[in-house]
Protein backbone atom coordinates (compact mmCIF):
# COMPACT_ATOMS: atom_id res chain seq x y z
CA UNK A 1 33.23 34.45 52.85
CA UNK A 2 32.62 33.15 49.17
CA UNK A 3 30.13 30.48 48.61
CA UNK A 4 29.41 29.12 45.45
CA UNK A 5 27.83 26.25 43.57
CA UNK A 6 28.93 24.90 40.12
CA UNK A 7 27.73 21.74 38.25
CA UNK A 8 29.86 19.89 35.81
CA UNK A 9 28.40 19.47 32.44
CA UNK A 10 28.65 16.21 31.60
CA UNK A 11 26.96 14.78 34.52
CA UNK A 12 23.56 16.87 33.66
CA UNK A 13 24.08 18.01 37.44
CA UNK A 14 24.24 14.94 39.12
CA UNK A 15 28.31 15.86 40.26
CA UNK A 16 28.10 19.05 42.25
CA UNK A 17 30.85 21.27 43.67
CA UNK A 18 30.42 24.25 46.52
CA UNK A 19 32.50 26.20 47.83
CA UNK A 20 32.67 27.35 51.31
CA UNK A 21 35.47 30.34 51.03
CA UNK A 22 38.88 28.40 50.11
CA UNK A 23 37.07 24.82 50.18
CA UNK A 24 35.36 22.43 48.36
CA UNK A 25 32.35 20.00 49.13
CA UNK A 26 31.49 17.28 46.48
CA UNK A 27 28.32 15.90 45.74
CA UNK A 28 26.94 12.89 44.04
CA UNK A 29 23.46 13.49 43.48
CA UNK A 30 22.93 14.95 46.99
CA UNK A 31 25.73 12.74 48.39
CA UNK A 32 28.40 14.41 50.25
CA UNK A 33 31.60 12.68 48.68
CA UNK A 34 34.07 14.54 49.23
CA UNK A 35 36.52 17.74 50.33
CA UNK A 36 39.28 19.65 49.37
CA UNK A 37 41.19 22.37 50.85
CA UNK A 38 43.86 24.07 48.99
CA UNK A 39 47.18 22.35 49.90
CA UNK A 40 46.07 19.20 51.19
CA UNK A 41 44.89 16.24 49.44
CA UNK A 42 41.41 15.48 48.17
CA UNK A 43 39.84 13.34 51.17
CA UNK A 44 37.07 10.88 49.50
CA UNK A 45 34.56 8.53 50.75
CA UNK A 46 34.73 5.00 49.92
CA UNK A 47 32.52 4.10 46.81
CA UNK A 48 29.47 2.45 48.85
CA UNK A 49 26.95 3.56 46.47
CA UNK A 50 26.54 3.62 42.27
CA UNK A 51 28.47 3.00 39.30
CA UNK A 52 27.74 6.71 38.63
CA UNK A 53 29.12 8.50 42.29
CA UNK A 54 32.05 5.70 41.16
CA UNK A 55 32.30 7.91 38.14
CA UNK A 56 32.08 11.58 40.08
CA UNK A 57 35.10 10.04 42.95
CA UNK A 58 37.57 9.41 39.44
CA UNK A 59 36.28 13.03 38.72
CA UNK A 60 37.72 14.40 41.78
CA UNK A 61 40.55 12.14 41.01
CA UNK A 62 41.15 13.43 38.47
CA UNK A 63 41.33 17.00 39.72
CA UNK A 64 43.15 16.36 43.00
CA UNK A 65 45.72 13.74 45.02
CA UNK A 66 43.31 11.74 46.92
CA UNK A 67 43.06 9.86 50.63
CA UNK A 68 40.33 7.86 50.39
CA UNK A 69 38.35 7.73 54.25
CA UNK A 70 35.09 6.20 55.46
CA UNK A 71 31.80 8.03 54.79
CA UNK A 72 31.25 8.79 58.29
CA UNK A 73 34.73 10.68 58.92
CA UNK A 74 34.39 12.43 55.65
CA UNK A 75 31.33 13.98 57.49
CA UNK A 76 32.83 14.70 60.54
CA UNK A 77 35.67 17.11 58.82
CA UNK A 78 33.36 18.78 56.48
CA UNK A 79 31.35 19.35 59.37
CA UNK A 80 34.28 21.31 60.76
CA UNK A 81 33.88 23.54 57.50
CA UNK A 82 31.04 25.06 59.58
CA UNK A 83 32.35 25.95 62.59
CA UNK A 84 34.80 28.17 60.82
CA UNK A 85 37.78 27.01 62.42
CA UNK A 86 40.41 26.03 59.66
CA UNK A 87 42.93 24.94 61.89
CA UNK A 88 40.68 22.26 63.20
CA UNK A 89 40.09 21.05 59.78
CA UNK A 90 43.61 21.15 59.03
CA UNK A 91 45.05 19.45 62.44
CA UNK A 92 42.11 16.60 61.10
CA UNK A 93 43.42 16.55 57.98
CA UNK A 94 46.62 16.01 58.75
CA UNK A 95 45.86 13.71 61.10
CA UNK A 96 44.44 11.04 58.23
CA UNK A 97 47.03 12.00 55.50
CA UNK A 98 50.02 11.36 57.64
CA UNK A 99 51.30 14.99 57.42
C-alpha cells in the first residue's frame, strides 16, 4: 500500500495532502478537511474554522467535484480508510452523494 505526504507550495505547508494507497486525506494545518477517492466526489467539511482552511476547501475545489458534510462524518469515513475495507467507504460514500 502507497502512502505518501505532499505539501502545496503556496501555503508554506499549512495545506497538506496524504495518501493512503488510491486515497486522499486533506489537511489544514493539522485539520482533517477532507477526502477523496478516485471516482467519487471530494467529500469536505463545513468551513467552521479560518479564513485560511476557507482558502485550502476552494483548493480542493478546485481539484475535485465536492459534497460538502459535517466535520464529524467526514471523520467517521476517513476513519474507514483504516480499516482497509474500500467497499465500506464506498457504500458510505455513496450513501451521502446520492449515488
Amino acid at each position: 500500500m502507497n502512502i505518501a505526504i505532499d505539501y502545496d507550495r503556496d501555503y508554506s505547508g499549512r495545506f497538506t495532502i496524504v495518501e493512503i494507497g488510491n486515497a486522499q486525506l486533506f489537511f489544514s494545518y493539522k485539520t482533517l478537511i477532507g477526502l477523496w477517492v478516485p471516482g467519487k466526489p471530494a467529500i469536505v467539511s463545513e468551513n467552521i474554522w479560518s479564513n485560511t482552511t476557507g482558502k485550502h476547501l476552494g483548493m480542493i475545489r478546485q481539484r475535485h467535484d465536492t459534497v460538502t458534510v459535517a466535520n464529524s462524518v467526514l471523520h467517521e469515513l476517513a476513519g474507514k480508510l483504516f480499516t482497509l475495507d474500500m467497499n465500506d467507504i464506498e457504500d458510505a460514500l455513496d450513501a451521502i452523494i446520492g449515488a
